[in-house]
Protein backbone atom coordinates (compact mmCIF):
# COMPACT_ATOMS: atom_id res chain seq x y z
CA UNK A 1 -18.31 52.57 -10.31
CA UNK A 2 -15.51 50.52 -11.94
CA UNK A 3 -16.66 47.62 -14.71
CA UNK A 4 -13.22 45.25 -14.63
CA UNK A 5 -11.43 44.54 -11.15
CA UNK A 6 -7.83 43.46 -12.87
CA UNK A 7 -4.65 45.61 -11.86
CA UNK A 8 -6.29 49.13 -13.74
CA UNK A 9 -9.61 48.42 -11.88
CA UNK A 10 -7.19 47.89 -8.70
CA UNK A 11 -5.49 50.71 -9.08
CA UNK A 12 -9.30 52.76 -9.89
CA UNK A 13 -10.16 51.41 -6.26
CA UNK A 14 -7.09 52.75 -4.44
CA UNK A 15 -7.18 55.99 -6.10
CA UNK A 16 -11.06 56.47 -5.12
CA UNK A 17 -10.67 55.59 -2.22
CA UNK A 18 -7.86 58.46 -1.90
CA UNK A 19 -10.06 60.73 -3.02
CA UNK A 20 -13.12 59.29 -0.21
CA UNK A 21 -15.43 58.20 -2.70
CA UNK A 22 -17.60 55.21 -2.08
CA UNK A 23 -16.36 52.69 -4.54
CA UNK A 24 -19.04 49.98 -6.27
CA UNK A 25 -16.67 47.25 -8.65
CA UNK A 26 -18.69 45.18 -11.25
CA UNK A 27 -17.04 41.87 -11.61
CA UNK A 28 -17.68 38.19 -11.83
CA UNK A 29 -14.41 36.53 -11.11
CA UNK A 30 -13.83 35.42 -7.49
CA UNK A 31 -10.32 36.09 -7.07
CA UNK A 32 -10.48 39.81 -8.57
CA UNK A 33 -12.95 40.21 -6.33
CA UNK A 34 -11.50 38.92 -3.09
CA UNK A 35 -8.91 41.51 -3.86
CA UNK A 36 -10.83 44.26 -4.94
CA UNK A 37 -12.10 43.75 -1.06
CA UNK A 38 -8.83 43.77 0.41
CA UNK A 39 -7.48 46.96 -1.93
CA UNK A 40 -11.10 48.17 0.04
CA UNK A 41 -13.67 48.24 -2.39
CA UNK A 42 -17.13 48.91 -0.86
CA UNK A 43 -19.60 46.94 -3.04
CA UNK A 44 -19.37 44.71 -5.56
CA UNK A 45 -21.93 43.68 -8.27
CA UNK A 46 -20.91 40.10 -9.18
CA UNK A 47 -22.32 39.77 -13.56
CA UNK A 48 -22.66 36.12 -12.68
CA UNK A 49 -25.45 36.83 -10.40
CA UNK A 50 -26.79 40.27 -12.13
CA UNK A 51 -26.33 38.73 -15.85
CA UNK A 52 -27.94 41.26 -17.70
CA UNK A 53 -27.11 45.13 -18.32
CA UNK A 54 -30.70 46.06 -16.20
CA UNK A 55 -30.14 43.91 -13.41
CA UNK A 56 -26.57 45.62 -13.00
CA UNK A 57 -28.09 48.98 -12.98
CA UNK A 58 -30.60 47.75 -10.58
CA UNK A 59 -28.39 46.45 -8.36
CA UNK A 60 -25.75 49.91 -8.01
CA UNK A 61 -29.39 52.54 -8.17
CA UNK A 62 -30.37 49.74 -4.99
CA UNK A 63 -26.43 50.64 -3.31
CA UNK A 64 -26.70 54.51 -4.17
CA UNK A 65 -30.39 55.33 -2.94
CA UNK A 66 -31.59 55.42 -6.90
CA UNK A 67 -29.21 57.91 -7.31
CA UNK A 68 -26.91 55.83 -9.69
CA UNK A 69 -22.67 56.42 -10.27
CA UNK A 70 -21.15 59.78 -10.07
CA UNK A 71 -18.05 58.71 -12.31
CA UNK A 72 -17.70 55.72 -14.18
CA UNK A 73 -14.40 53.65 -15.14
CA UNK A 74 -14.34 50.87 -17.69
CA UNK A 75 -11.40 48.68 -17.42
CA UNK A 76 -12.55 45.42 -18.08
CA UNK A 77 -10.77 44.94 -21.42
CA UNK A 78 -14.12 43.34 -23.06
CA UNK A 79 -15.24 45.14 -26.13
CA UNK A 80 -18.83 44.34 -24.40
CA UNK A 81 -18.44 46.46 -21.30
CA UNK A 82 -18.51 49.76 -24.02
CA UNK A 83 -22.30 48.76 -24.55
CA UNK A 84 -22.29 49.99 -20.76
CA UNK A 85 -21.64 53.14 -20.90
CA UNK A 86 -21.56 54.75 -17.46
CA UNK A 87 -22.39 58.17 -18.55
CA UNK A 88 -25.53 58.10 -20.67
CA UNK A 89 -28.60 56.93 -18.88
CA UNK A 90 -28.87 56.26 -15.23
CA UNK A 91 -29.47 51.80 -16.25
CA UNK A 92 -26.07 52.23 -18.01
CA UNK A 93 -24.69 54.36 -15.50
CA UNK A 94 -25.04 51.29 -12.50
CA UNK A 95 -22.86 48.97 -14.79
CA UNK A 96 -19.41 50.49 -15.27
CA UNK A 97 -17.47 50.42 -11.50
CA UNK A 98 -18.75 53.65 -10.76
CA UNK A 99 -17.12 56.03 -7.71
CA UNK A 100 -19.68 58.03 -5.81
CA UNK A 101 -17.56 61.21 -4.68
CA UNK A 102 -17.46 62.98 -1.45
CA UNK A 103 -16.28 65.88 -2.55
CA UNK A 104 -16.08 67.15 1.31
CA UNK A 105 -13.00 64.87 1.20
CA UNK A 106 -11.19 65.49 -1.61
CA UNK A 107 -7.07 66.02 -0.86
CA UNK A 108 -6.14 69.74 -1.53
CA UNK A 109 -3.99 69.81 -4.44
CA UNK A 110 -1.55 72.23 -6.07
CA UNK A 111 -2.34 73.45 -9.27
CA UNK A 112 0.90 71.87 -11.89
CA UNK A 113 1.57 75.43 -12.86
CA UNK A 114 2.70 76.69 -9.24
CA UNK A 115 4.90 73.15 -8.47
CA UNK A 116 8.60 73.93 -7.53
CA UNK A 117 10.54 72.98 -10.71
CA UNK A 118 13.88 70.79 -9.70
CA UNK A 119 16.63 71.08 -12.47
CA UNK A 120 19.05 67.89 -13.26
């Protein structure tokens, strides 16, 4: 789940959806949004219409089965959005843009210690 859908919560998006993860963006401002749908988000909680903490966390346990976020990302900038702390109860949890992994999906990666070195 990712709380803030400026160029950081943009950038959350693409990288989640890398990774396969089923992305939910909390955000209230129409044109953030419209692109958070074209970078491929795959739900959005718009704060105007869930206006309190609770009805956020309603609305992502409704879009994950009760289940709440896997991961949450706060990039919203608002000293506010800390109160929402993705990690500590499963209401907070629904109100930071949260990404539900697959981890099925995941890219392989290379551990940093075996990379080729280059020399310049």
């Amino acid at each position: 789940m990712i709380q803030g859908g400026g160029g950081l919560g943009q950038n959350a998006i693409a990288v989640a959806n890398e990774f396969g993860a089923e992305t939910i963006l909390v955000e209230g401002v129409d044109e953030r949004i419209e692109r958070a749908r074209d970078f491929g988000v795959d739900h959005v909680v718009d704060f105007r219409e869930h206006d309190t903490v609770e009805a956020r966390a309603e609305r992502v346990a409704e879009l994950t089965n009760g289940r709440g976020a896997d991961v949450g990302v706060e990039v919203a900038g608002v000293p506010d959005a800390f109160a929402e702390d993705p990690t500590s109860s499963a209401t907070a949890r629904a109100t930071s843009k949260s990404v539900t992994s697959r981890p099925d999906t995941r890219p392989s990666s290379t551990p940093r210690s075996s990379r080729a070195r280059t020399s310049r």
